[in-house]
PDB file of N, CA and C in Angstrom:
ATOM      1  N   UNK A   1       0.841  -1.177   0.000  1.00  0.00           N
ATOM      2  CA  UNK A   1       0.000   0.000   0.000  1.00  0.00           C
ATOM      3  C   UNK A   1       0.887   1.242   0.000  1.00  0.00           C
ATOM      4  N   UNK A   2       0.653   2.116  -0.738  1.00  0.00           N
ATOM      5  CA  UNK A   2       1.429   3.863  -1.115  1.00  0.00           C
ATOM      6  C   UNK A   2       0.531   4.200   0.171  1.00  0.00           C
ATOM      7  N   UNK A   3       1.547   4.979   0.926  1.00  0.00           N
ATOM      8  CA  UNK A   3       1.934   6.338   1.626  1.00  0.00           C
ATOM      9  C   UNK A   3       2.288   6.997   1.626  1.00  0.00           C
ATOM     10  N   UNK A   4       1.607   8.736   1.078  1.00  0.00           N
ATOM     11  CA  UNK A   4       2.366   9.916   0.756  1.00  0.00           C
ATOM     12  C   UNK A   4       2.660  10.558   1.402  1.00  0.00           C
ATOM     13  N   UNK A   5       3.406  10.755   2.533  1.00  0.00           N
ATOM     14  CA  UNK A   5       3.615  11.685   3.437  1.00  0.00           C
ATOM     15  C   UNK A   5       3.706  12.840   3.114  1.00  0.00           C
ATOM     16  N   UNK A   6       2.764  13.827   3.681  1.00  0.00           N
ATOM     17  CA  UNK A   6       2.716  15.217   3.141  1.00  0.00           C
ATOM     18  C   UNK A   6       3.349  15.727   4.118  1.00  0.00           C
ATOM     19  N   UNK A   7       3.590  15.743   5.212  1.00  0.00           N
ATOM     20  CA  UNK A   7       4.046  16.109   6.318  1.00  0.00           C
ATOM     21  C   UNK A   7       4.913  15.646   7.590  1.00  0.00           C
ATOM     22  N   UNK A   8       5.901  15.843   7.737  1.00  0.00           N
ATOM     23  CA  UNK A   8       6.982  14.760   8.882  1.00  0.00           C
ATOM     24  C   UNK A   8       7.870  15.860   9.707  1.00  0.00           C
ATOM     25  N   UNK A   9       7.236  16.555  10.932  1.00  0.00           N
ATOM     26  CA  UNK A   9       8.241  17.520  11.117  1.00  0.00           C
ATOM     27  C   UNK A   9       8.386  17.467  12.938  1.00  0.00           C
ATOM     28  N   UNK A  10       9.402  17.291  12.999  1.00  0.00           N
ATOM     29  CA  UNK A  10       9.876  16.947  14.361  1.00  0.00           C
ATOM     30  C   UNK A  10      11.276  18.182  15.040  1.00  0.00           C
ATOM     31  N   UNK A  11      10.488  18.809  15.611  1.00  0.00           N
ATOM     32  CA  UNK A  11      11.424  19.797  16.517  1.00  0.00           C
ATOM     33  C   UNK A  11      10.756  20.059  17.498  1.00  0.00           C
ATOM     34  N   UNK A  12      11.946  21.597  18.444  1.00  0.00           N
ATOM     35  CA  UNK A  12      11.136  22.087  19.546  1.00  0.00           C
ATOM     36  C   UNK A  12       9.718  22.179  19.779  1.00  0.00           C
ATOM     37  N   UNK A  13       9.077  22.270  18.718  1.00  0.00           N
ATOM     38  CA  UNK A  13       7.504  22.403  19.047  1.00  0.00           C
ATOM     39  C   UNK A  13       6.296  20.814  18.965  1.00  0.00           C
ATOM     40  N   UNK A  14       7.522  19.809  18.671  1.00  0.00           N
ATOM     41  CA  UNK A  14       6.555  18.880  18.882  1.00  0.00           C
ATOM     42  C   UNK A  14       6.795  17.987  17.736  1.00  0.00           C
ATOM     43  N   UNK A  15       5.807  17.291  17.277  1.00  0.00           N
ATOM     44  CA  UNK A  15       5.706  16.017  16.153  1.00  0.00           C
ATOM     45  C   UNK A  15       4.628  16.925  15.631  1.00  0.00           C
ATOM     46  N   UNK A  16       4.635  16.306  14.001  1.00  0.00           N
ATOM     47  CA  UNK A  16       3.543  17.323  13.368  1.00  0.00           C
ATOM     48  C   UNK A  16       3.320  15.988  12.311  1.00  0.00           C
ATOM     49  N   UNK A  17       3.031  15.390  11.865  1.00  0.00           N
ATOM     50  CA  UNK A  17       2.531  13.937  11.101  1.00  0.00           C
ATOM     51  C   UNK A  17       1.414  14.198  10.010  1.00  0.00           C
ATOM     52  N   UNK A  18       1.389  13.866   8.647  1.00  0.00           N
ATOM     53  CA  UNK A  18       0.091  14.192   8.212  1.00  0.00           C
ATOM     54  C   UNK A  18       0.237  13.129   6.412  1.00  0.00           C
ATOM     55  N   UNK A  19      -0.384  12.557   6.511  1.00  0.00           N
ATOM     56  CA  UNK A  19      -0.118  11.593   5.411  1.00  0.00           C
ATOM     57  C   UNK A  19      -1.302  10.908   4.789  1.00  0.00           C
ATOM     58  N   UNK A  20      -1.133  10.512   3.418  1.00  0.00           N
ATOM     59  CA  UNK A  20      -2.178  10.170   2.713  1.00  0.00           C
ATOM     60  C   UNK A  20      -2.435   8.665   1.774  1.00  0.00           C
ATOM     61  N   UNK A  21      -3.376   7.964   1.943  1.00  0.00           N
ATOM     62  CA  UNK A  21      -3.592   6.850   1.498  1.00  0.00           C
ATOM     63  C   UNK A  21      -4.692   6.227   0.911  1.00  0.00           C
ATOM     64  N   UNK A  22      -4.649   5.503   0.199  1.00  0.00           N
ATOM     65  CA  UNK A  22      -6.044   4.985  -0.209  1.00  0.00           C
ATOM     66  C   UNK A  22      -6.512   3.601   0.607  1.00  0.00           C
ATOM     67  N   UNK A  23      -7.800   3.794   0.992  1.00  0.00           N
ATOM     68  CA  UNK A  23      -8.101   2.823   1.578  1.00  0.00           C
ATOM     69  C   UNK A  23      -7.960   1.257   0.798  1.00  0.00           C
ATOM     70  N   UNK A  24      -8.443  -0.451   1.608  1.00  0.00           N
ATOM     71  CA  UNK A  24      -9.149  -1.014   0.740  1.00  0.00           C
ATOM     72  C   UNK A  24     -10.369  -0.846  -0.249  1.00  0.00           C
ATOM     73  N   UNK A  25     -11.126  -0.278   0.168  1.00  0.00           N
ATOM     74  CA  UNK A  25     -12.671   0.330  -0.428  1.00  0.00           C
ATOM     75  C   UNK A  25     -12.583   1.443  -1.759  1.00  0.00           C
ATOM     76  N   UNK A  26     -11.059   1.665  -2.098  1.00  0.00           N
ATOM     77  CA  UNK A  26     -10.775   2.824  -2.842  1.00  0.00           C
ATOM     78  C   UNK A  26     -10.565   4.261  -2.209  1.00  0.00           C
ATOM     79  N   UNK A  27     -10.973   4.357  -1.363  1.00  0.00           N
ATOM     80  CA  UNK A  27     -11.305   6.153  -1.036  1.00  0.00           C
ATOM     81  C   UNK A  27      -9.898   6.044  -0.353  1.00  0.00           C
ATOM     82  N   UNK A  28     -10.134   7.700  -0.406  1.00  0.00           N
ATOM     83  CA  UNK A  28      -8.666   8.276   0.145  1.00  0.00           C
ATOM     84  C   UNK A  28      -8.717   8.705   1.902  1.00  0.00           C
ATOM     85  N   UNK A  29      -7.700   8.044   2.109  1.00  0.00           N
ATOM     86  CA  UNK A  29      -7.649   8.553   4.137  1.00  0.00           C
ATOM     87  C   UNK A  29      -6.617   9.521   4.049  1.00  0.00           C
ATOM     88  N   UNK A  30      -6.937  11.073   4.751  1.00  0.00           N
ATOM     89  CA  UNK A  30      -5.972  11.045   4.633  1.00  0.00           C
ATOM     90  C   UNK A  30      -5.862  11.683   6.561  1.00  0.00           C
ATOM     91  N   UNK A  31      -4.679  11.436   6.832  1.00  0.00           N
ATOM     92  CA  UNK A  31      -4.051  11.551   8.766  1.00  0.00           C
ATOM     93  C   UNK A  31      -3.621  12.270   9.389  1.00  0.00           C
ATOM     94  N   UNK A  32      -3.548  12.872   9.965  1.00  0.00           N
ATOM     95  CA  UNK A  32      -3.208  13.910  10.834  1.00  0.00           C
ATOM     96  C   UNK A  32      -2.662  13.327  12.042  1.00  0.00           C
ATOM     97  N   UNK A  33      -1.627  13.641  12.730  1.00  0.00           N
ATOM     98  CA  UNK A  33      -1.675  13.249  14.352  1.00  0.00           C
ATOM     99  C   UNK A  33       0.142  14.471  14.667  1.00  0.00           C
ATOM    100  N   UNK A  34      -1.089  15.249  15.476  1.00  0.00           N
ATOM    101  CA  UNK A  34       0.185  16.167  16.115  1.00  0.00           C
ATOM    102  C   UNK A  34       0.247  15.875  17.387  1.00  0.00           C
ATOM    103  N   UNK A  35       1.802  15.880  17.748  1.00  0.00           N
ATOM    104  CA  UNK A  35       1.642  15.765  19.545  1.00  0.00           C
ATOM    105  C   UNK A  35       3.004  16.941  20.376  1.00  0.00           C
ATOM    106  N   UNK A  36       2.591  17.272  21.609  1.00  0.00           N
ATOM    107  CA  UNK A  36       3.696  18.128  21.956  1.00  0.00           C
ATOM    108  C   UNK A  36       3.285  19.329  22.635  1.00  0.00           C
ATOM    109  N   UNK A  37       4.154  20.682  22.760  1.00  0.00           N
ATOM    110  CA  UNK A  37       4.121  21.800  22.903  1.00  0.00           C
ATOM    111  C   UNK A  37       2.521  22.715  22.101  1.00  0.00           C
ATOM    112  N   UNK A  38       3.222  22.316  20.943  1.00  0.00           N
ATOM    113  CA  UNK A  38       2.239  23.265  20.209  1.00  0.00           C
ATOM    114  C   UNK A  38       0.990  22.869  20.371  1.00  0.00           C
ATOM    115  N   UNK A  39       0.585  21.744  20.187  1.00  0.00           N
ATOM    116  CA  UNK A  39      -0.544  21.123  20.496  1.00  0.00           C
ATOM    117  C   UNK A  39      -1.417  21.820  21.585  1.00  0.00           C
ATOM    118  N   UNK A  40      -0.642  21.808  22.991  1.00  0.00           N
ATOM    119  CA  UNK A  40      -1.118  22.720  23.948  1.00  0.00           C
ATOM    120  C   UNK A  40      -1.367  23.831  23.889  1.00  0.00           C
ATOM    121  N   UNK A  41      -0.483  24.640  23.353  1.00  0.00           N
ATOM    122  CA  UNK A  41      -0.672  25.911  22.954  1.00  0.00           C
ATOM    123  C   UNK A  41      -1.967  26.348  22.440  1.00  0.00           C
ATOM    124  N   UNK A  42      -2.673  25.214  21.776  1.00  0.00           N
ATOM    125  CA  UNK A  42      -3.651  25.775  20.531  1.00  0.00           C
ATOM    126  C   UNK A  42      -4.646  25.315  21.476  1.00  0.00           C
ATOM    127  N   UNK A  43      -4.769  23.826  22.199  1.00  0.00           N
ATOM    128  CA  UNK A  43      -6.218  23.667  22.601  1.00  0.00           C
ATOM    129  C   UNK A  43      -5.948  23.483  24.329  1.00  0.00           C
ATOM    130  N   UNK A  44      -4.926  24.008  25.098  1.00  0.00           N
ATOM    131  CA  UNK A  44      -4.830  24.423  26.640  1.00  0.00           C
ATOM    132  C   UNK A  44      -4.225  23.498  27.148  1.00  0.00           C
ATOM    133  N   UNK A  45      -4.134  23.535  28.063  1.00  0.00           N
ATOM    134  CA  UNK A  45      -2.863  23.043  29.230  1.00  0.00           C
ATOM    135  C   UNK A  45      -3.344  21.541  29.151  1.00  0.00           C
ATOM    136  N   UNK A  46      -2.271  20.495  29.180  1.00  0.00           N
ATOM    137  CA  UNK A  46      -2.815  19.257  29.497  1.00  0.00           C
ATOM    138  C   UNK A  46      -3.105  18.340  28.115  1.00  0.00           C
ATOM    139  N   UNK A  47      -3.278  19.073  27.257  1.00  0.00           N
ATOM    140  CA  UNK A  47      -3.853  18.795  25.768  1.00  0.00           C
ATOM    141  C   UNK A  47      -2.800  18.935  24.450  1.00  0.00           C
ATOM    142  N   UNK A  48      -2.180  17.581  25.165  1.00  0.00           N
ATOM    143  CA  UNK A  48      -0.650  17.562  23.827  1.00  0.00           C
ATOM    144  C   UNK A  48      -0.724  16.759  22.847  1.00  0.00           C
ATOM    145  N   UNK A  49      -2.086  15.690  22.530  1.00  0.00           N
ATOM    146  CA  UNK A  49      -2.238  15.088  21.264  1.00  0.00           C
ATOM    147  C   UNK A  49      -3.101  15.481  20.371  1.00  0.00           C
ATOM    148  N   UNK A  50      -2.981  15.927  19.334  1.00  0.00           N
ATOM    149  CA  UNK A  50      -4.263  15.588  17.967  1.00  0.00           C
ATOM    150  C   UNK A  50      -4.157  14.850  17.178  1.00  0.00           C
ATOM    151  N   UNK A  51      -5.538  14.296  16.727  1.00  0.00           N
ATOM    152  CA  UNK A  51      -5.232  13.322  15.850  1.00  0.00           C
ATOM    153  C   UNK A  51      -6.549  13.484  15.111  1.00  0.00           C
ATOM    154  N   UNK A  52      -6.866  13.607  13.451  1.00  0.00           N
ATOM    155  CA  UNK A  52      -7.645  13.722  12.832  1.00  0.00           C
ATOM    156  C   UNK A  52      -7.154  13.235  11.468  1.00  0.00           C
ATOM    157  N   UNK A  53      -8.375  12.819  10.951  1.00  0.00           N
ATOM    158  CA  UNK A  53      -8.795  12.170   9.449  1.00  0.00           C
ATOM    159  C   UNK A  53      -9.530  12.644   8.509  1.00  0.00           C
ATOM    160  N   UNK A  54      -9.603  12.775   7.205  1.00  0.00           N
ATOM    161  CA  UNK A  54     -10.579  13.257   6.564  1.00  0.00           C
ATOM    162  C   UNK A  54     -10.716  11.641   5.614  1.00  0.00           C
ATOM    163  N   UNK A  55     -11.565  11.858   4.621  1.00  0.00           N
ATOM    164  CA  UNK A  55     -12.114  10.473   4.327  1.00  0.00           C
ATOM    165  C   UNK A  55     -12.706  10.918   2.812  1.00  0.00           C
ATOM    166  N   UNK A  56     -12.366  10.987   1.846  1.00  0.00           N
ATOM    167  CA  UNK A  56     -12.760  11.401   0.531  1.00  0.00           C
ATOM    168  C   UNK A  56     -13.300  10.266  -0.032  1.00  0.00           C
ATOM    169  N   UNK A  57     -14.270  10.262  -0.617  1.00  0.00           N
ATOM    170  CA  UNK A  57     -14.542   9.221  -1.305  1.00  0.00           C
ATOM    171  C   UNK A  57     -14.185   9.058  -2.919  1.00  0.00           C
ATOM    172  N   UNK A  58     -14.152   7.537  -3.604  1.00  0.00           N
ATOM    173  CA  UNK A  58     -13.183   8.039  -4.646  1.00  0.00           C
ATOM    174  C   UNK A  58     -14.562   8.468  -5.545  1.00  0.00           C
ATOM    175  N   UNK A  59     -15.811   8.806  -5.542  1.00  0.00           N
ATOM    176  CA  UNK A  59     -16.494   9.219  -6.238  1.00  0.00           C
ATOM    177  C   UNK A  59     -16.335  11.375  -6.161  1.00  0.00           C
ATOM    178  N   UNK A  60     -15.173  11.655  -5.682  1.00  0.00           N
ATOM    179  CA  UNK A  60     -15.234  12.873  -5.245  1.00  0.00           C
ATOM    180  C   UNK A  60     -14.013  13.144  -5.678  1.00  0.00           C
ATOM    181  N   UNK A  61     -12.978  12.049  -5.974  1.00  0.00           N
ATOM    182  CA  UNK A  61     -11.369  12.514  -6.264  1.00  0.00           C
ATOM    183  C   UNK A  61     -11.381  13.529  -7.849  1.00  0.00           C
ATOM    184  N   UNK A  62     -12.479  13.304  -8.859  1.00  0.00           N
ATOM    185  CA  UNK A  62     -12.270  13.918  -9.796  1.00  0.00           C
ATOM    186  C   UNK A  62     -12.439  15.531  -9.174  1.00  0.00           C
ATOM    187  N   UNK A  63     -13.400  15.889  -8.056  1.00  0.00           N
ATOM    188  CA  UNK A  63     -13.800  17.479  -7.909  1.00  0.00           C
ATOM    189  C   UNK A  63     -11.884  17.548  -7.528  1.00  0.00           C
ATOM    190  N   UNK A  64     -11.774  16.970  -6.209  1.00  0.00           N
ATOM    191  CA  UNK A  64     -10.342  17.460  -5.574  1.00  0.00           C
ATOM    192  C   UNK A  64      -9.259  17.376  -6.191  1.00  0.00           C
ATOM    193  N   UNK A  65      -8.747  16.633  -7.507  1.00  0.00           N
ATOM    194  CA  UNK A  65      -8.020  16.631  -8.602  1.00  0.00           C
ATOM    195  C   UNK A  65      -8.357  18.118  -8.764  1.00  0.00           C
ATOM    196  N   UNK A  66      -9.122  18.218  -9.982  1.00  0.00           N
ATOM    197  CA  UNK A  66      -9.757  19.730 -10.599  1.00  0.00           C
ATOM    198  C   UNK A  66      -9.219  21.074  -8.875  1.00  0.00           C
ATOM    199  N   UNK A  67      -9.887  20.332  -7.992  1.00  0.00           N
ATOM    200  CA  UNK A  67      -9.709  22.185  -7.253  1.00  0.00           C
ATOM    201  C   UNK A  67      -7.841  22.095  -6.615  1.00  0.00           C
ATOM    202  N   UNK A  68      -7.370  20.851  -6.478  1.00  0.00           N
ATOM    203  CA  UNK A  68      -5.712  20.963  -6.427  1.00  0.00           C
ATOM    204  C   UNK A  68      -5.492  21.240  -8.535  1.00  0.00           C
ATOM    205  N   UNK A  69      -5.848  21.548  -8.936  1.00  0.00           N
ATOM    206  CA  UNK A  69      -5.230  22.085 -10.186  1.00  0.00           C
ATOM    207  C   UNK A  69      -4.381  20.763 -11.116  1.00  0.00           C
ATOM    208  N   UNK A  70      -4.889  19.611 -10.990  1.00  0.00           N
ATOM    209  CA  UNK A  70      -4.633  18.258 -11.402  1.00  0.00           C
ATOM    210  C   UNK A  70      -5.209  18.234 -12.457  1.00  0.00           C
ATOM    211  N   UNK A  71      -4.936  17.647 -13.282  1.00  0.00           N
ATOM    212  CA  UNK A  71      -5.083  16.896 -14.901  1.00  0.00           C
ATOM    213  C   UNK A  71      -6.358  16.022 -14.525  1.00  0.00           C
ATOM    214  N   UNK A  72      -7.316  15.987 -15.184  1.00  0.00           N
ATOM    215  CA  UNK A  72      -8.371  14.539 -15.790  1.00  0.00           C
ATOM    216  C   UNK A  72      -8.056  13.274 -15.553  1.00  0.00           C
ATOM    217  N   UNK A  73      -8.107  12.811 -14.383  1.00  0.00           N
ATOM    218  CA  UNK A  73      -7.889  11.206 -14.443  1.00  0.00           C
ATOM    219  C   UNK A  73      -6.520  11.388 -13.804  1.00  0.00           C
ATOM    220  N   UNK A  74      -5.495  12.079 -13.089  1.00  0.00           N
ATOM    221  CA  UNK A  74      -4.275  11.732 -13.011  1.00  0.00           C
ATOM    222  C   UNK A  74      -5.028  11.552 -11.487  1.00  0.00           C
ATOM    223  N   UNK A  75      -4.031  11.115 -10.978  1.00  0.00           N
ATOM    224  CA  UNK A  75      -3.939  10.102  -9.954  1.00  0.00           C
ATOM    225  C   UNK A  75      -3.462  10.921  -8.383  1.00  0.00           C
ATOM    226  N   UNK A  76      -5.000  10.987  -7.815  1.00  0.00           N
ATOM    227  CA  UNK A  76      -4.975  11.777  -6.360  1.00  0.00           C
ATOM    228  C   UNK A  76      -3.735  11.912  -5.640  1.00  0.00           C
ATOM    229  N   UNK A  77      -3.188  10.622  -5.331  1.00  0.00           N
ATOM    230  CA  UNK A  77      -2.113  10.726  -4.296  1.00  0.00           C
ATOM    231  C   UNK A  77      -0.880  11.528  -5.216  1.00  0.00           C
ATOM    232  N   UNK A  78      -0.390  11.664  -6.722  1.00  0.00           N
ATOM    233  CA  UNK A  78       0.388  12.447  -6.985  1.00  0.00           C
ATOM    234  C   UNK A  78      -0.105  13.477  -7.175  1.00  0.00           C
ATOM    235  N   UNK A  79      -1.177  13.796  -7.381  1.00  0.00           N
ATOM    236  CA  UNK A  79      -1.614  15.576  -7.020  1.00  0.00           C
ATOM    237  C   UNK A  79      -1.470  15.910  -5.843  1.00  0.00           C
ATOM    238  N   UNK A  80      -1.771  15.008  -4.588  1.00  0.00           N
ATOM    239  CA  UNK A  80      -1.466  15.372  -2.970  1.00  0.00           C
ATOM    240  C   UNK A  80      -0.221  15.753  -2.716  1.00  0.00           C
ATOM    241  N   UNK A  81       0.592  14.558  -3.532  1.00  0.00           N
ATOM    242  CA  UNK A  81       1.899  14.995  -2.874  1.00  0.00           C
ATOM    243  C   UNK A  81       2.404  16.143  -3.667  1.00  0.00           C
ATOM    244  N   UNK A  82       1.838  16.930  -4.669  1.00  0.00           N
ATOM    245  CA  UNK A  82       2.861  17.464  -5.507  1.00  0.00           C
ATOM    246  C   UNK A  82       2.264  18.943  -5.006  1.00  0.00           C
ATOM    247  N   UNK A  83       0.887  18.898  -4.546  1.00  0.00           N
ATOM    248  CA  UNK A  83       0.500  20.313  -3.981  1.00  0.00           C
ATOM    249  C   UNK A  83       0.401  20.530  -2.797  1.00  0.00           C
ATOM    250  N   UNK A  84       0.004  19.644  -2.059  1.00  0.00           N
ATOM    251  CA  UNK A  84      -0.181  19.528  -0.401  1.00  0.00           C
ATOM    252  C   UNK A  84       0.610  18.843   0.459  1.00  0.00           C
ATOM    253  N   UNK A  85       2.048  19.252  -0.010  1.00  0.00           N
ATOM    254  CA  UNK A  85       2.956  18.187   0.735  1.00  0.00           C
ATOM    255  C   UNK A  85       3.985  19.590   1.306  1.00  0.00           C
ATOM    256  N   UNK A  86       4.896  19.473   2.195  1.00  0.00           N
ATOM    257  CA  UNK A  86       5.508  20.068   3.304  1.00  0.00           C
ATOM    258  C   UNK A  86       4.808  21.365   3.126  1.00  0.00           C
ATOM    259  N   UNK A  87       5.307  22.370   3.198  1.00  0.00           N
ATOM    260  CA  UNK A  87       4.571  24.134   3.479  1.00  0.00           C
ATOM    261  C   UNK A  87       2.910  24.025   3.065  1.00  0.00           C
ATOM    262  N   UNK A  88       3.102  23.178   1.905  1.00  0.00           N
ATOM    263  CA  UNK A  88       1.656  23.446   1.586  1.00  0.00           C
ATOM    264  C   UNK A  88       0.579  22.106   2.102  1.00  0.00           C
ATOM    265  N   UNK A  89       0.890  21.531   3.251  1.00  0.00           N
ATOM    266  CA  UNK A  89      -0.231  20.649   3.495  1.00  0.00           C
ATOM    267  C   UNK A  89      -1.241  21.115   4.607  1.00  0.00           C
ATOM    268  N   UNK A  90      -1.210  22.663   4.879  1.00  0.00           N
ATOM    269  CA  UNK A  90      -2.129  23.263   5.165  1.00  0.00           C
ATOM    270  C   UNK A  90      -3.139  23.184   4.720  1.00  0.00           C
ATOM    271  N   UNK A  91      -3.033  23.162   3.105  1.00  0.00           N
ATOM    272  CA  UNK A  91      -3.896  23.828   2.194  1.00  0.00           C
ATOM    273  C   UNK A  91      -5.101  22.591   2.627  1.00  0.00           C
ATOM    274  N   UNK A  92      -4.750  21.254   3.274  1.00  0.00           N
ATOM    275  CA  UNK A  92      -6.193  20.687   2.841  1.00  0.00           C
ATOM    276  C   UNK A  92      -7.252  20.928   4.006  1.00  0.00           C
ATOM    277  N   UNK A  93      -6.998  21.754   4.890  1.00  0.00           N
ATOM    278  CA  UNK A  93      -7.816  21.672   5.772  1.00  0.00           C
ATOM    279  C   UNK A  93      -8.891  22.707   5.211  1.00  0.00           C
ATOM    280  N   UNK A  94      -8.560  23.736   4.379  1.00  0.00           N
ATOM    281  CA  UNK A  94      -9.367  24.610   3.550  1.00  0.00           C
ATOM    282  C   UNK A  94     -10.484  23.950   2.740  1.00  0.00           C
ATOM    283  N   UNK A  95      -9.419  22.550   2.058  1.00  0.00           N
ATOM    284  CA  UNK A  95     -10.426  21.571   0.707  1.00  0.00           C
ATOM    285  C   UNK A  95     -11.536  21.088   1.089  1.00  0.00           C
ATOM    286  N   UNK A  96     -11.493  19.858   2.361  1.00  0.00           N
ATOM    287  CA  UNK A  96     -12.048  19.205   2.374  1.00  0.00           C
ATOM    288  C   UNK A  96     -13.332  19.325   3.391  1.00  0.00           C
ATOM    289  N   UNK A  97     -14.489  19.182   3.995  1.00  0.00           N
ATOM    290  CA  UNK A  97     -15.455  18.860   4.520  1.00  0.00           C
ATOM    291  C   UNK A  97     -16.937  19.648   4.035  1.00  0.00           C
ATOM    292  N   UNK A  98     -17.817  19.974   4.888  1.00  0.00           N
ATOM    293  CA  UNK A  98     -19.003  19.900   4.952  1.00  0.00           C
ATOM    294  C   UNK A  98     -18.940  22.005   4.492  1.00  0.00           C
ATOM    295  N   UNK A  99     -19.304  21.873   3.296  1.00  0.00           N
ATOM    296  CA  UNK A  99     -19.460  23.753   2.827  1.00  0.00           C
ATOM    297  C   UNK A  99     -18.016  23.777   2.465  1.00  0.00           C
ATOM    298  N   UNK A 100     -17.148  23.144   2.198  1.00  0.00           N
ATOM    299  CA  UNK A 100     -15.548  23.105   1.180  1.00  0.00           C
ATOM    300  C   UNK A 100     -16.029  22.578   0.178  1.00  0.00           C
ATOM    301  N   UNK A 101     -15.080  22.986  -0.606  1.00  0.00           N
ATOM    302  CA  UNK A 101     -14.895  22.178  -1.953  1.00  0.00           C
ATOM    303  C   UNK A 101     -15.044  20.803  -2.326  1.00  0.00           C
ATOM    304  N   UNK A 102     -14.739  19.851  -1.798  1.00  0.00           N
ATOM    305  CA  UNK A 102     -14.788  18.896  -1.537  1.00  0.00           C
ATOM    306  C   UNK A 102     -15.287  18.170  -0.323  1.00  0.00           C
ATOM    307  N   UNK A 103     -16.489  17.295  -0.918  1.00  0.00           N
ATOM    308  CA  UNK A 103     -16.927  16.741   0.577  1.00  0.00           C
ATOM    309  C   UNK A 103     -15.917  15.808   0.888  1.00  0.00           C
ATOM    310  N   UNK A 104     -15.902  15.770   2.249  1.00  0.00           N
ATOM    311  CA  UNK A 104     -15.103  14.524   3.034  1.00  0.00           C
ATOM    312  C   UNK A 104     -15.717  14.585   4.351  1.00  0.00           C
ATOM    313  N   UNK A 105     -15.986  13.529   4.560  1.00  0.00           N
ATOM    314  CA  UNK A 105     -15.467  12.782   6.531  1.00  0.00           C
ATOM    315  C   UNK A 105     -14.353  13.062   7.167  1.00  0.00           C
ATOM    316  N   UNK A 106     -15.238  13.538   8.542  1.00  0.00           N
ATOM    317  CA  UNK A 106     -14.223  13.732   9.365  1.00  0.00           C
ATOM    318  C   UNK A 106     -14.247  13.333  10.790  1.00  0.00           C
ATOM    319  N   UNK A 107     -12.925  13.128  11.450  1.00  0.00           N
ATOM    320  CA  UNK A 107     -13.329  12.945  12.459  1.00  0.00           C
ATOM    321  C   UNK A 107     -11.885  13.410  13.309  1.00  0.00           C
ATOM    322  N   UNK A 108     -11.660  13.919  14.740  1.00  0.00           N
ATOM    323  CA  UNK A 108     -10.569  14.479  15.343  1.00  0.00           C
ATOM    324  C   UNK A 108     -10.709  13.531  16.564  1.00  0.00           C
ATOM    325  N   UNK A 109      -9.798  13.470  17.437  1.00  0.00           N
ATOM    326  CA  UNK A 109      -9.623  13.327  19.246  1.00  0.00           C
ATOM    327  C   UNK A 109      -8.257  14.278  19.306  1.00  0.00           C
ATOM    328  N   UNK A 110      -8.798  15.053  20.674  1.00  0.00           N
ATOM    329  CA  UNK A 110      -7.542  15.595  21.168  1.00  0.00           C
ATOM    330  C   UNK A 110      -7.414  15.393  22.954  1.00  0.00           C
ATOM    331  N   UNK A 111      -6.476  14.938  23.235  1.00  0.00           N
ATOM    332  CA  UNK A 111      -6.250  14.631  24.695  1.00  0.00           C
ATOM    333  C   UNK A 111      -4.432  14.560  25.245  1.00  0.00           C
ATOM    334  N   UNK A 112      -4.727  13.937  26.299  1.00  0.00           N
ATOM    335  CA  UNK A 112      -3.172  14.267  26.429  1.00  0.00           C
ATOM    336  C   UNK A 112      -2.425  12.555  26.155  1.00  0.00           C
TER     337      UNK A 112
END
């Protein structure tokens, strides 16, 4: 199974993790899991893990191809990695869910 890691960044502020795959079922997972400093910072004292998923289905990869600026038919995980990978794997938290561009599933836990 391909794993695109869009994201692998480990310093003073923590682990920052964020990577993309296709399920068995076809659809795309893609992962999140930050842990550390920053983590706290953002959601309060005590609260150093996140971990979230989005869940594209592959009846949806042609919209998210088209709005990452991908070719007809080329192939999600090299549009992921080629637009939403290190500085820019921000960009998918903009793409994907409920009133984005792209529908996807989601789901987060944050704890310590």
């Amino acid at each position: 199974m391909r794993v695109v890691v869009l994201r692998h960044i480990e310093d003073e502020e923590g682990l920052r993790v964020l990577d993309a795959r296709l399920t068995d079922d076809g659809d795309l997972r893609i992962e999140g899991h930050d842990l550390g400093p920053r983590v706290e910072e953002f959601f309060g004292a005590g609260m150093t893990e996140y971990e979230w998923v989005h869940i594209v289905r592959a009846r949806d990869f042609p919209r998210l191809v088209s709005t990452l600026g991908g070719q007809a038919g080329e192939n999600v995980l090299d549009v992921l990695e080629r637009t939403c990978s290190g500085e820019n794997a921000t960009r998918i938290a903009g793409l994907l869910g409920t009133g984005k561009p792209v529908p996807a599933e989601f789901w987060s836990r944050v704890g310590d």
